[in-house]
N, C-alpha and C. Protein backbone atom coordinates (compact mmCIF):
# COMPACT_ATOMS: atom_id res chain seq x y z
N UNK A 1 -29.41 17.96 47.50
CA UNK A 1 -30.02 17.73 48.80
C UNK A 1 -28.92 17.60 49.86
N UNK A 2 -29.18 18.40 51.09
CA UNK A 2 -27.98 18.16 52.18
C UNK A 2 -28.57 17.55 52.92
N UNK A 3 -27.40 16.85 54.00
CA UNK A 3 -28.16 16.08 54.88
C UNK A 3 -28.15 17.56 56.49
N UNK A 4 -29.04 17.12 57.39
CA UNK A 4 -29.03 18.13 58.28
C UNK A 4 -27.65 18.94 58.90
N UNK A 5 -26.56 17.69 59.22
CA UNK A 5 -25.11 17.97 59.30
C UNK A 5 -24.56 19.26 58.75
N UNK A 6 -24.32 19.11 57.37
CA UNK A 6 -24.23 20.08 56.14
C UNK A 6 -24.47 21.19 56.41
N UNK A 7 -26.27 21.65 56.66
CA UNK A 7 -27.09 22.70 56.71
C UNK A 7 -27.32 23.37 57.95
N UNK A 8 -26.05 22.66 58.79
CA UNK A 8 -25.67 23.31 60.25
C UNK A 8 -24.76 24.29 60.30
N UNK A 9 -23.79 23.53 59.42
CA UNK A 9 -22.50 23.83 59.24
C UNK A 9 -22.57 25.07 58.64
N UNK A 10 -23.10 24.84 57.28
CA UNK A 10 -22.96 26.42 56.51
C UNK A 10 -24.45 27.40 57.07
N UNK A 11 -25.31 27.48 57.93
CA UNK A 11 -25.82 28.24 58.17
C UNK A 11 -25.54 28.46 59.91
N UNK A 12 -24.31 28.04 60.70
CA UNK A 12 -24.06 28.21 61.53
C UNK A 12 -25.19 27.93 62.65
N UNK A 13 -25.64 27.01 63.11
CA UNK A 13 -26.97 26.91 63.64
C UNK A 13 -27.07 25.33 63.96
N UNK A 14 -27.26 25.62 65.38
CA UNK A 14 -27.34 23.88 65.81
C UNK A 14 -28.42 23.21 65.50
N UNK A 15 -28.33 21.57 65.47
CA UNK A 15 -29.13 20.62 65.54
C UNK A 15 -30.90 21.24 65.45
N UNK A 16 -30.98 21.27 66.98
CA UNK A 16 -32.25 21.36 67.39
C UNK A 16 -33.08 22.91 67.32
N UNK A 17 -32.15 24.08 66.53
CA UNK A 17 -32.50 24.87 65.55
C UNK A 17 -33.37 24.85 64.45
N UNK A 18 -32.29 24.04 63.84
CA UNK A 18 -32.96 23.73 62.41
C UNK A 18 -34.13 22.65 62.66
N UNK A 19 -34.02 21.90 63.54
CA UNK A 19 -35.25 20.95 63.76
C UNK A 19 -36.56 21.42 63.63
N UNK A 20 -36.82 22.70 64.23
CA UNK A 20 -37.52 23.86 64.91
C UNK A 20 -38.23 24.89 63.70
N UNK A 21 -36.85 24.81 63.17
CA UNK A 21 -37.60 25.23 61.68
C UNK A 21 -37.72 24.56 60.87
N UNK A 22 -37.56 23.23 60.66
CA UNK A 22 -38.72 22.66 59.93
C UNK A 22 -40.11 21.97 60.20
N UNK A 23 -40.08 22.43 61.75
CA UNK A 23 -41.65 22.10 62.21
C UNK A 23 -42.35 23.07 61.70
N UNK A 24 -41.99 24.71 62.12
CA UNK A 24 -42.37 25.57 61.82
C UNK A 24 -42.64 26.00 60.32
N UNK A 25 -42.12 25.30 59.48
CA UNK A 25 -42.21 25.43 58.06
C UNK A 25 -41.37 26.86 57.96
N UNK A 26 -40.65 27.07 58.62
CA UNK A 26 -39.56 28.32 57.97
C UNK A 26 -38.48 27.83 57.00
N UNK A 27 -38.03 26.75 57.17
CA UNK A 27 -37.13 26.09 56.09
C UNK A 27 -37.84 24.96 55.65
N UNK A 28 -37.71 24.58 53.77
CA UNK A 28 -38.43 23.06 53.81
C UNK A 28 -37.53 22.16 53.66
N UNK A 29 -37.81 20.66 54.19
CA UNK A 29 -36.95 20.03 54.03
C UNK A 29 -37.79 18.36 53.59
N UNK A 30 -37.61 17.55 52.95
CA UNK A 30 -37.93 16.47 52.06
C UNK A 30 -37.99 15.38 53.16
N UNK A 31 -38.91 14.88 53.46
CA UNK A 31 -38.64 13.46 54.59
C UNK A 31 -38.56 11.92 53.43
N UNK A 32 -37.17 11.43 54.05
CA UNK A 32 -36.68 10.23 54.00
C UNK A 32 -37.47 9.41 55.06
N UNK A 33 -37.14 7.56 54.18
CA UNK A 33 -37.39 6.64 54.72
C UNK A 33 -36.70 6.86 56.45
N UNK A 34 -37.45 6.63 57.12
CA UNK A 34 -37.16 6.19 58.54
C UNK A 34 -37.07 7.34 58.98
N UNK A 35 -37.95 8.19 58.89
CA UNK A 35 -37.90 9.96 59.33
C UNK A 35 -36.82 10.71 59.27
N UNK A 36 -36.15 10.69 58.78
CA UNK A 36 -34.94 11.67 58.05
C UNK A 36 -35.30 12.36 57.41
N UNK A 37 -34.29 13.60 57.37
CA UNK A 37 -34.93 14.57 56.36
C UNK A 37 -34.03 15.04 55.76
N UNK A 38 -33.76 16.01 54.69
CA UNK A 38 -32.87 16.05 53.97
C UNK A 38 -33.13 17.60 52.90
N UNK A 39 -32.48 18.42 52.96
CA UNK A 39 -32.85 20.22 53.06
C UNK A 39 -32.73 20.46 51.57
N UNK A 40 -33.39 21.15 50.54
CA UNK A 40 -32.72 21.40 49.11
C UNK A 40 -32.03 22.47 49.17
N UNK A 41 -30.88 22.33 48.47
CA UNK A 41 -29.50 23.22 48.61
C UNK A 41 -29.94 25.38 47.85
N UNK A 42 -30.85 24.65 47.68
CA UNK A 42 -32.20 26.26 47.27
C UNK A 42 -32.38 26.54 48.38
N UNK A 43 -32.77 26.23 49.51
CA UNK A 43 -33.21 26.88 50.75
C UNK A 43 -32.22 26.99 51.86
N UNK A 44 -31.12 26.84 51.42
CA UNK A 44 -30.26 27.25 52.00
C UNK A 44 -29.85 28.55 52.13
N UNK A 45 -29.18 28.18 50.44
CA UNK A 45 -29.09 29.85 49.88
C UNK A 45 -30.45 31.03 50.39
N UNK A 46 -31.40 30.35 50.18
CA UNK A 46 -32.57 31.84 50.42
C UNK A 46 -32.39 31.98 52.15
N UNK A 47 -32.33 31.20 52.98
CA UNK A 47 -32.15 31.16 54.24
C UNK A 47 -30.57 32.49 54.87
N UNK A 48 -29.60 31.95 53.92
CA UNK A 48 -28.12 32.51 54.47
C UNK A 48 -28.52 34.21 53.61
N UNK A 49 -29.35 33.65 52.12
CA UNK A 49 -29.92 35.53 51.70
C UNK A 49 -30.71 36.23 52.53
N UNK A 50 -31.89 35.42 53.50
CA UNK A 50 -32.58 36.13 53.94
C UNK A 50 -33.95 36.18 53.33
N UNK A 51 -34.02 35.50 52.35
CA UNK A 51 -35.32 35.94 51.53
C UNK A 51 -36.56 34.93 52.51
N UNK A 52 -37.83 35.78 52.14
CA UNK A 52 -39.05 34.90 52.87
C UNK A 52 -39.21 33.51 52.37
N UNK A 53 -39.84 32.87 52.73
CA UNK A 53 -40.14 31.32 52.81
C UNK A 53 -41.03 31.44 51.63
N UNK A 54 -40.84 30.30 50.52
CA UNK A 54 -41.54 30.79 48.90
C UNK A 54 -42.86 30.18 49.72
N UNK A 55 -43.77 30.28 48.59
CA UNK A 55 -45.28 29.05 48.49
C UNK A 55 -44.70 27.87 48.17
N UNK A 56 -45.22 27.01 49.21
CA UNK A 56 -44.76 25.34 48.64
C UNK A 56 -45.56 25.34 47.59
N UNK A 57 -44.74 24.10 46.99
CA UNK A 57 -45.49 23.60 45.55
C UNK A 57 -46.16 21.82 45.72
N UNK A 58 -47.14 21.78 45.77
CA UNK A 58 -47.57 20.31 46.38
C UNK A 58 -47.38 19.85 45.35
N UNK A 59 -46.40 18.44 44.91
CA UNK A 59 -46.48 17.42 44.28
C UNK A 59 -47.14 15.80 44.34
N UNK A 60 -47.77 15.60 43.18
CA UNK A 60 -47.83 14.30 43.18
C UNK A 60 -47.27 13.38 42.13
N UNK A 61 -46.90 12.59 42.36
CA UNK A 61 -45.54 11.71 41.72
C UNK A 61 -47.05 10.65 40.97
N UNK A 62 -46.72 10.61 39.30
CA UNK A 62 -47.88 9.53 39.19
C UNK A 62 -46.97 8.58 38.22
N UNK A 63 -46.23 7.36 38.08
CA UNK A 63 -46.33 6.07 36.88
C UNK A 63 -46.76 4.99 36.91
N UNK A 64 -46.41 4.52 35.50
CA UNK A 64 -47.32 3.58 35.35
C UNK A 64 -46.24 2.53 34.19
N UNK A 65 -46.53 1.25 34.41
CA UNK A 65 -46.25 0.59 33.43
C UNK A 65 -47.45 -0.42 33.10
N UNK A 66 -47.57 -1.06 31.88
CA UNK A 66 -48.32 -2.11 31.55
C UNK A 66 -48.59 -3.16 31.89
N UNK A 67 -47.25 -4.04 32.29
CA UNK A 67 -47.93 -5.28 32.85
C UNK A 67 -46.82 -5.49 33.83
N UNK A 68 -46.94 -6.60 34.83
CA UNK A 68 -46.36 -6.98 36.14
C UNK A 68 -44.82 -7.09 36.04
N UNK A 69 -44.32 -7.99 34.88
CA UNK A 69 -43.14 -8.18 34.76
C UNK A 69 -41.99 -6.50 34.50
N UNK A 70 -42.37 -5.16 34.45
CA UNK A 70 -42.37 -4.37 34.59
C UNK A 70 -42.03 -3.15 35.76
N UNK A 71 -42.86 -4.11 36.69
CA UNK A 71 -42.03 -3.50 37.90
C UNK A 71 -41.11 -2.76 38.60
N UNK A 72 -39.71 -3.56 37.64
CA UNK A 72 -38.72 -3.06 37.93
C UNK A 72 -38.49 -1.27 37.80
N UNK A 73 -38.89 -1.38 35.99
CA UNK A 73 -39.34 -0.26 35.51
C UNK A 73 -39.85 0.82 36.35
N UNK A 74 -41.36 0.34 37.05
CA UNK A 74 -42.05 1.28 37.90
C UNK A 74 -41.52 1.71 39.25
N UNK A 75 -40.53 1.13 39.83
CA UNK A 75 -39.94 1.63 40.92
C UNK A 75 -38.69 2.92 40.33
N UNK A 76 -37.95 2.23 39.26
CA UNK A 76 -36.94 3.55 38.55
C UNK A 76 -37.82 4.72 38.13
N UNK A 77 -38.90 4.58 38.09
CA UNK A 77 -39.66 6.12 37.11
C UNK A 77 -39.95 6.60 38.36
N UNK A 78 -40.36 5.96 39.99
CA UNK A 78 -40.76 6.39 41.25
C UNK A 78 -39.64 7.19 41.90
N UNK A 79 -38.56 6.28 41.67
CA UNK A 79 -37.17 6.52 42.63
C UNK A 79 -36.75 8.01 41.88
N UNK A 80 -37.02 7.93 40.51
CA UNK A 80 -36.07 9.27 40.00
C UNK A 80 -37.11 10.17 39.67
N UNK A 81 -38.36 10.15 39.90
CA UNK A 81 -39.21 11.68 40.06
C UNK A 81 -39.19 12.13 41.65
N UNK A 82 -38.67 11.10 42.51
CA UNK A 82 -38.91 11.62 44.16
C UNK A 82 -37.86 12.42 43.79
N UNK A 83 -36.46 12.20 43.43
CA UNK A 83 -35.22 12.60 43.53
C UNK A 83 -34.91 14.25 42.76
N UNK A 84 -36.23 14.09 41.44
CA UNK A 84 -36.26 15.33 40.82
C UNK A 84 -37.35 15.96 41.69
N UNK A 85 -37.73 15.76 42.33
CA UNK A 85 -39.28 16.68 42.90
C UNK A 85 -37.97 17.36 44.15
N UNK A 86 -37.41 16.79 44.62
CA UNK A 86 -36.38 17.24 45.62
C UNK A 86 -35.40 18.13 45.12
N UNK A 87 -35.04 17.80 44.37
CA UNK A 87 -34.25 18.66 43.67
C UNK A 87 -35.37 20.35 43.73
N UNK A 88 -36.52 20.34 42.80
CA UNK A 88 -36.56 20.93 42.71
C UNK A 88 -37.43 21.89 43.86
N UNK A 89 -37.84 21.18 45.27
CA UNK A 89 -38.41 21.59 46.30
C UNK A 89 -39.57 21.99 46.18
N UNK A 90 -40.22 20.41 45.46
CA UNK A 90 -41.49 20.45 45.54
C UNK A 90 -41.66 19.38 46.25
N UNK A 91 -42.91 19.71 47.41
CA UNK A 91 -43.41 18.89 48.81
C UNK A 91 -44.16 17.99 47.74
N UNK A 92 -43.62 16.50 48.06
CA UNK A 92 -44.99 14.98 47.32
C UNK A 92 -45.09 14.52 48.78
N UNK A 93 -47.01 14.92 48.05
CA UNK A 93 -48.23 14.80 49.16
C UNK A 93 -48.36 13.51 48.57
N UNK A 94 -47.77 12.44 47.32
CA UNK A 94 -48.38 11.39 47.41
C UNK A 94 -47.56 10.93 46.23
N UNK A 95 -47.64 9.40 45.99
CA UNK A 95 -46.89 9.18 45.08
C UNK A 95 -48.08 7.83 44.67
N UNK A 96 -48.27 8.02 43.43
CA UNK A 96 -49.32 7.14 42.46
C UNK A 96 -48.60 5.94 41.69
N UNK A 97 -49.34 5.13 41.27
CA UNK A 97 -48.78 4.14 40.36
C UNK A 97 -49.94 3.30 39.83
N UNK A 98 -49.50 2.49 38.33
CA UNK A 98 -50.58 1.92 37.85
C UNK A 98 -50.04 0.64 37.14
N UNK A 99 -50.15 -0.56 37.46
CA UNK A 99 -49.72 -1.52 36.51
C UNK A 99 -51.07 -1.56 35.33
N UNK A 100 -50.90 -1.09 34.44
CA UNK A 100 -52.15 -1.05 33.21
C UNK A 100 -51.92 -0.33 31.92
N UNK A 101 -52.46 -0.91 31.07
CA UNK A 101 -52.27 0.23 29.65
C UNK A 101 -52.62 1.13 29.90
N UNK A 102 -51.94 2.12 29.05
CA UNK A 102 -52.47 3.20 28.65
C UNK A 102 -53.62 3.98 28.32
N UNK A 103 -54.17 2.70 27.48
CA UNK A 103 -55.56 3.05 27.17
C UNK A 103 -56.51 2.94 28.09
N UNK A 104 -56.30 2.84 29.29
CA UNK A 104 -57.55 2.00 30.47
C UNK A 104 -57.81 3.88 30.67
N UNK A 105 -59.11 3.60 31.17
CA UNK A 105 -59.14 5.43 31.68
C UNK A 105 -60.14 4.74 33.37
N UNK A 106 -59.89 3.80 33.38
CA UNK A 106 -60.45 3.43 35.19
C UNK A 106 -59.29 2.97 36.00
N UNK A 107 -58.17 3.59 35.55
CA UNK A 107 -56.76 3.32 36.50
C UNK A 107 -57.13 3.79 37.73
N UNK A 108 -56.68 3.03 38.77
CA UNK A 108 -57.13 3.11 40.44
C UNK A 108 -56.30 4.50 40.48
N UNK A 109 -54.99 4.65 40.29
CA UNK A 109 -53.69 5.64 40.71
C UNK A 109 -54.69 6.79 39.61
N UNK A 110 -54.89 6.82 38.25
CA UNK A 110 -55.67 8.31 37.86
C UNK A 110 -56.50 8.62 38.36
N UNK A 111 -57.57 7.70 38.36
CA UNK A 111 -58.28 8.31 39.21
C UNK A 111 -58.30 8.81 40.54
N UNK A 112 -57.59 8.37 41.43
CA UNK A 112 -57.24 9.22 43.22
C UNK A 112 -56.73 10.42 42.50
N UNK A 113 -55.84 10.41 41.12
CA UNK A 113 -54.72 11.16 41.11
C UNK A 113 -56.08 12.65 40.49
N UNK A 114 -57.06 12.22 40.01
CA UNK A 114 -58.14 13.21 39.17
C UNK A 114 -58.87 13.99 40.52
N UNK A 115 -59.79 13.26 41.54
CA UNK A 115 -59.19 13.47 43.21
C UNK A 115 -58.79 14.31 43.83
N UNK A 116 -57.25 14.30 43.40
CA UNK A 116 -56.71 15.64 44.25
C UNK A 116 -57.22 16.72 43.58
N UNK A 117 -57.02 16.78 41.63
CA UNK A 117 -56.98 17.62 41.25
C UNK A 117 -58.17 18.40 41.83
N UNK A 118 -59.51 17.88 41.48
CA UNK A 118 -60.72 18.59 41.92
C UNK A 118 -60.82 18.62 42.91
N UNK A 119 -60.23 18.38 44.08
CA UNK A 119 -60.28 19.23 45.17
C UNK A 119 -59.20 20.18 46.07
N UNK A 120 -58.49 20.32 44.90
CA UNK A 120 -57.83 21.71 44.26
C UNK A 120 -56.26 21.11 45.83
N UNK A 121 -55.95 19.85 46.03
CA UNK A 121 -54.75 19.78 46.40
C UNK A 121 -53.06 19.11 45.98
N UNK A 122 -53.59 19.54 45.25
CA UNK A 122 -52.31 19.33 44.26
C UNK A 122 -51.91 20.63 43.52
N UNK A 123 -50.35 20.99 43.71
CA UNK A 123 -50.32 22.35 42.39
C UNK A 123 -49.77 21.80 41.00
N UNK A 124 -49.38 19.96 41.21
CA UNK A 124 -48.24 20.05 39.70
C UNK A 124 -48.34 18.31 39.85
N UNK A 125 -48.57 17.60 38.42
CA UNK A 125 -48.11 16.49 38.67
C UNK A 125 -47.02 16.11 38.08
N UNK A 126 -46.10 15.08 37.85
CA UNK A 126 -44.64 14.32 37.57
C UNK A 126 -45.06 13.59 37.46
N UNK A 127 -44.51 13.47 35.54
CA UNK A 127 -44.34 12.24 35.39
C UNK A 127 -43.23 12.38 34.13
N UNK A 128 -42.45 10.83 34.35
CA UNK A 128 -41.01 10.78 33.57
C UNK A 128 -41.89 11.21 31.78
N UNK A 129 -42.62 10.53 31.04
CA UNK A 129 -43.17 10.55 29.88
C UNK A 129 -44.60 11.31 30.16
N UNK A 130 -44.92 11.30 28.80
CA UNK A 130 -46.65 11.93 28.09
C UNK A 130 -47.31 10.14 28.50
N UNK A 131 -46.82 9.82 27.97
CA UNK A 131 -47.43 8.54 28.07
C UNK A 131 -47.66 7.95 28.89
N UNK A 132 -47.13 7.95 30.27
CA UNK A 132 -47.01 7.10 31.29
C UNK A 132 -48.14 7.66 32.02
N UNK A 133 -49.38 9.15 31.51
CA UNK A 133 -50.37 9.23 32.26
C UNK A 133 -51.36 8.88 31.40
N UNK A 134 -50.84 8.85 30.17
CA UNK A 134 -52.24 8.60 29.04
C UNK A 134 -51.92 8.00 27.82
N UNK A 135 -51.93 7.22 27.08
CA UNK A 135 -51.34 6.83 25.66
C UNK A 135 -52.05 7.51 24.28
N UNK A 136 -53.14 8.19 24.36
CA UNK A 136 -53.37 9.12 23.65
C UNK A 136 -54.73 10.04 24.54
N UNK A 137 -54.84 10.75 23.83
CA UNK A 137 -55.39 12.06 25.13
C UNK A 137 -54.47 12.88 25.74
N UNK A 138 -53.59 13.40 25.31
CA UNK A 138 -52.67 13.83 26.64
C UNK A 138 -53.07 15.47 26.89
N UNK A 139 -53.19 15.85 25.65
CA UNK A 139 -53.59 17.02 25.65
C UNK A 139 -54.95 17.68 26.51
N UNK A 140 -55.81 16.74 26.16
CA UNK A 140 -57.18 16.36 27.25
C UNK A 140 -57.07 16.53 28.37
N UNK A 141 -55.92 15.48 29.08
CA UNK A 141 -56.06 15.57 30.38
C UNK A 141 -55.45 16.87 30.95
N UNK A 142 -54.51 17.42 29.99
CA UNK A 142 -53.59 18.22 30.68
C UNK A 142 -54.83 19.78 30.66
N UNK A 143 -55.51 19.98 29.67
CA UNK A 143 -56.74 21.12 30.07
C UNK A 143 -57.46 20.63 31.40
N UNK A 144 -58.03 19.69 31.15
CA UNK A 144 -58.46 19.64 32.48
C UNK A 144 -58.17 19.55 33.86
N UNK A 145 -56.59 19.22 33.67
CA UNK A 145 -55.66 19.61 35.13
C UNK A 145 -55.77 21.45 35.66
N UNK A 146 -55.80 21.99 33.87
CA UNK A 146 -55.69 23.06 34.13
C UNK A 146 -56.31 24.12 34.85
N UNK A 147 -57.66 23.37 34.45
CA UNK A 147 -58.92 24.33 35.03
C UNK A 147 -58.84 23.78 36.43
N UNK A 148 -58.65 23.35 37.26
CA UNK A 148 -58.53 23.18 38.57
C UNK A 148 -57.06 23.95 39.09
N UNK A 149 -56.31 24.43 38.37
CA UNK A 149 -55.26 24.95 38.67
C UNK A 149 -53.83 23.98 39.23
N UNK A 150 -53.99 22.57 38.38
CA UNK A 150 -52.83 21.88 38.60
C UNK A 150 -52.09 22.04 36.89
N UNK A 151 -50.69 21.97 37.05
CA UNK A 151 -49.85 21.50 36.10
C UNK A 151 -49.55 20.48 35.79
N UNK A 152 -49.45 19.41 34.70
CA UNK A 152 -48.14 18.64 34.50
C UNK A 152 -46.99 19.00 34.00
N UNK A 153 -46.00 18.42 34.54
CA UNK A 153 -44.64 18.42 34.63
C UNK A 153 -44.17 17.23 33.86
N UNK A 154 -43.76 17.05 32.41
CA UNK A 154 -42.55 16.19 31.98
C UNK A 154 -41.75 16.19 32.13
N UNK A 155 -40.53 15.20 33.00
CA UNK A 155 -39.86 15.44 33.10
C UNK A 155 -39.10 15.29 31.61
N UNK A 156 -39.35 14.12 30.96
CA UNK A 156 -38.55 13.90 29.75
C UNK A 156 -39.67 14.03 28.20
N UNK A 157 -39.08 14.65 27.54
CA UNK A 157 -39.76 14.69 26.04
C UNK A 157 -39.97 13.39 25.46
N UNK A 158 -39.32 13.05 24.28
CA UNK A 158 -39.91 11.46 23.65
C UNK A 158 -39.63 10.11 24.64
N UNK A 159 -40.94 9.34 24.39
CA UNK A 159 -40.62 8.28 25.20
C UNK A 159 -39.14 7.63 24.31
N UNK A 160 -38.45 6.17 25.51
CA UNK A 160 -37.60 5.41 25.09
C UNK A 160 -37.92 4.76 24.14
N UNK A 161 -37.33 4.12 23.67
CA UNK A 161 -37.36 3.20 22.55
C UNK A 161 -37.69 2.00 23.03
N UNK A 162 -37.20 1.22 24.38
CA UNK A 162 -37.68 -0.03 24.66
C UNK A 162 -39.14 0.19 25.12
N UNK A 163 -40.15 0.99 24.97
CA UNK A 163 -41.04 1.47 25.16
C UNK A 163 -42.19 0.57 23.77
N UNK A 164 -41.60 0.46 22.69
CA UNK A 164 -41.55 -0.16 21.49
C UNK A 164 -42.70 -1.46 21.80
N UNK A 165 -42.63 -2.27 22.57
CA UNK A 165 -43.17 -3.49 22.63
C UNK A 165 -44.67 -2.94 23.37
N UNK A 166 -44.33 -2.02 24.40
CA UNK A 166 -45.29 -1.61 25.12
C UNK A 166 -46.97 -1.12 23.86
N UNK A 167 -46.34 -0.12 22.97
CA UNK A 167 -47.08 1.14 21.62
C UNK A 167 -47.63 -0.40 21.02
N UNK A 168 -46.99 -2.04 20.92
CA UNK A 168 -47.20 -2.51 19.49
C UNK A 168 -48.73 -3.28 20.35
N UNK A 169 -48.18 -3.73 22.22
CA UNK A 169 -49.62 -4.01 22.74
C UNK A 169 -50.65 -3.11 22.78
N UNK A 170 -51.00 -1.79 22.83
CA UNK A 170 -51.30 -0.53 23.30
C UNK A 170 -52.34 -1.31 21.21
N UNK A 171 -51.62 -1.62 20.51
CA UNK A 171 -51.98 -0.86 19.38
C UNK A 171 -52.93 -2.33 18.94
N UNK A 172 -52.56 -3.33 19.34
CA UNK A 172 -53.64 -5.06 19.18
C UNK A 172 -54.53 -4.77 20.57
N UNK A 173 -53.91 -3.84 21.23
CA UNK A 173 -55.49 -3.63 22.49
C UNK A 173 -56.74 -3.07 21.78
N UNK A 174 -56.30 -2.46 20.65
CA UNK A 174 -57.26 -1.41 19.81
C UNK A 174 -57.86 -2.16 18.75
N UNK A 175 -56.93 -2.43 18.09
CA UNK A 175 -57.48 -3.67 17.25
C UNK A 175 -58.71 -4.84 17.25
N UNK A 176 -58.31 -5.41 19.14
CA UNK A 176 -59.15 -5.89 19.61
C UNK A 176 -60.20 -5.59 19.70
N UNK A 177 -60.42 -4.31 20.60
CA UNK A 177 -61.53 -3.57 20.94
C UNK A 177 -62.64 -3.51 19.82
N UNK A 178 -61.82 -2.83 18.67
CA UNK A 178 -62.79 -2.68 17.24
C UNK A 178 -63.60 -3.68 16.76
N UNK A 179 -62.75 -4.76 16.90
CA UNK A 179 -62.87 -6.16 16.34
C UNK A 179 -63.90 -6.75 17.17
N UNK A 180 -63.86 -6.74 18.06
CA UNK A 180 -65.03 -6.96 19.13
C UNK A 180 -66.58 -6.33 18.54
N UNK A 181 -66.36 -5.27 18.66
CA UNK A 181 -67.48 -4.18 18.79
C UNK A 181 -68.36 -4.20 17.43
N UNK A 182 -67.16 -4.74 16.05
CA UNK A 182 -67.58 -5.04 15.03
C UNK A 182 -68.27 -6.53 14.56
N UNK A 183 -67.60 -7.37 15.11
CA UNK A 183 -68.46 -8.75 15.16
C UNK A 183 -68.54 -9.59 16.03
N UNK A 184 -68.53 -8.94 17.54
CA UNK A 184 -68.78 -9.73 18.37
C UNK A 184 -67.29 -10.82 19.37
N UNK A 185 -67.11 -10.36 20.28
CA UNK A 185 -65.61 -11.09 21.13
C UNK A 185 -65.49 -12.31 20.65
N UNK A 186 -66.23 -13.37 20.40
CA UNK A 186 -65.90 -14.75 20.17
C UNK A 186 -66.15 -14.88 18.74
N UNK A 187 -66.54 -13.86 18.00
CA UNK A 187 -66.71 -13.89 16.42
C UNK A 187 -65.36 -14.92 15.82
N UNK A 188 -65.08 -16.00 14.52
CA UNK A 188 -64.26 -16.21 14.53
C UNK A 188 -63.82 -15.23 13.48
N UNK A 189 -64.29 -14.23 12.66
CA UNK A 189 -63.74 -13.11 12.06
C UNK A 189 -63.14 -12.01 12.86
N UNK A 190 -63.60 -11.73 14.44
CA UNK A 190 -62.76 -10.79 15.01
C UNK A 190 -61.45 -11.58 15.18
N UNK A 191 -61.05 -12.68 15.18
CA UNK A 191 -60.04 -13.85 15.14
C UNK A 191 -58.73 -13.43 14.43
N UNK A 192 -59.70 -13.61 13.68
CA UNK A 192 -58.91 -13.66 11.78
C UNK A 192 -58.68 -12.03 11.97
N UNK A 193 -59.29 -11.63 12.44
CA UNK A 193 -58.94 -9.47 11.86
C UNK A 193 -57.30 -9.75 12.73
N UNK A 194 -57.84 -10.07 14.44
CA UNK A 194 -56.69 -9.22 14.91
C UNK A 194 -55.62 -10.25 14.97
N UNK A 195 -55.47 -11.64 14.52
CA UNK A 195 -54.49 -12.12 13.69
C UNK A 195 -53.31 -11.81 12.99
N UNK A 196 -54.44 -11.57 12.11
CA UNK A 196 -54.26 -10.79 10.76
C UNK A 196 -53.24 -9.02 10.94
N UNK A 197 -53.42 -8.75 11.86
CA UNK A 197 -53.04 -7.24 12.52
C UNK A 197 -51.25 -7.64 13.34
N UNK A 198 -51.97 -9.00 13.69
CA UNK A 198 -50.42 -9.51 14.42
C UNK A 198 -49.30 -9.84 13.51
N UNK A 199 -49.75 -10.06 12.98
CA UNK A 199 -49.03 -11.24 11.67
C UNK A 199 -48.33 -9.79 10.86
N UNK A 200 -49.26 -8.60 10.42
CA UNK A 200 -49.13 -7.75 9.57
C UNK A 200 -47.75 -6.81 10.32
N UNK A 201 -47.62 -6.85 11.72
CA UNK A 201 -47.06 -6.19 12.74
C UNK A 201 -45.73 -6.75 12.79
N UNK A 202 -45.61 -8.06 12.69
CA UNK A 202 -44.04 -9.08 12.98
C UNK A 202 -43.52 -9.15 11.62
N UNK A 203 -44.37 -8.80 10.65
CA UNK A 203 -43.52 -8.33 9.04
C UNK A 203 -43.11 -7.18 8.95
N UNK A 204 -43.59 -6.22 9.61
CA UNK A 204 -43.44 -4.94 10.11
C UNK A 204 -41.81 -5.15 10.32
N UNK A 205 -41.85 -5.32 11.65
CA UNK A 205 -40.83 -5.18 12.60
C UNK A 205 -39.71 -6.33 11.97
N UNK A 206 -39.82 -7.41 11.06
CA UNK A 206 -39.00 -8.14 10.58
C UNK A 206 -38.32 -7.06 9.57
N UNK A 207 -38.93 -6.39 8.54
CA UNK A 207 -38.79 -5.64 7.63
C UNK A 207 -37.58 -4.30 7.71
N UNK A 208 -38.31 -4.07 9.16
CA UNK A 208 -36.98 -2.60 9.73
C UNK A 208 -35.65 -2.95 10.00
């Protein structure tokens, strides 16, 4: 990414030039905090080649972590898909987020993010993991992005490893659920099951 300075310099062309063309959408350029903008070093080159102005690619930026203390997390998966969407000079019409499991399918951020898809403004979504839009289903959602004519975009293949604690709640959320459905939320046997599931889990992980 150059800053405007830069993209003066090597395309010979003042200030309020280039300003001009990025109203006009002849060059694209990424807006920064406090209205700044900032050019991808791709449209330079096509600019000094000559080539026409591509089809933008509308992005939407979607993560998510599980619970609050997490945060931190959810701003690094935000900060470094803006930085790759720039890179790769795709325009984010929006940037999503979800403090919630995986397993929830009434996330406030999927759903706006389901939204764009069906009304066909979005071309691609970002996200760092498979997981961070769905904890199982992924395949699901990603057909049905399809038929509206959006993509997802991973940026990265296997999730992390400190990810670990996240899969073992994801997996007593399920437990629960069953356990519920099988004898009732305050049953003291759904108790004893998902206990029993916890207990079976910290011998687990003592064991490795």
């Amino acid at each position: 990414m150059l800053r405007p300075k830069e993209v003066c310099q090597r395309l010979g062309i003042s200030y309020s030039t280039l300003s001009r063309w990025v109203r006009e959408g002849r060059i694209r350029a990424i807006r920064t905090a406090g209205g700044k903008f900032r050019v991808p070093e791709s449209e330079v080159r096509r600019i000094a080649e000559g080539l026409p102005v591509s089809k933008e690619t509308r992005a939407v930026i979607y993560a998510r972590v599980s619970s609050s203390d997490q945060k931190g997390d959810l701003e690094r998966q935000v900060q470094y898909l803006t930085e790759y969407c720039a890179s790769k000079g795709y325009r984010v019409i929006d940037v999503l987020s979800d403090v919630a499991s995986g397993l929830k399918t009434d996330r406030r951020g999927l759903l706006k993010l389901f939204d764009y898809a069906v009304n066909k403004q979005v071309d691609v979504v970002i996200v760092t993991y498979r997981d961070r839009l769905t904890r199982f289903g992924f395949e699901y959602l990603e057909y049905l992005f399809r038929q509206y004519g959006v993509r997802v975009e991973v940026v990265f293949g296997e999730e992390p490893k400190d990810s670990h604690q996240e899969l073992v709640e994801d997996l007593i959320e399920i437990v629960t659920s069953f356990a519920g459905k099988l004898y009732g939320m305050r049953s003291h046997r759904k108790r004893r099951l998902v206990d029993g599931f916890k207990k079976l889990l910290e011998e687990v992980e003592k064991s490795e």
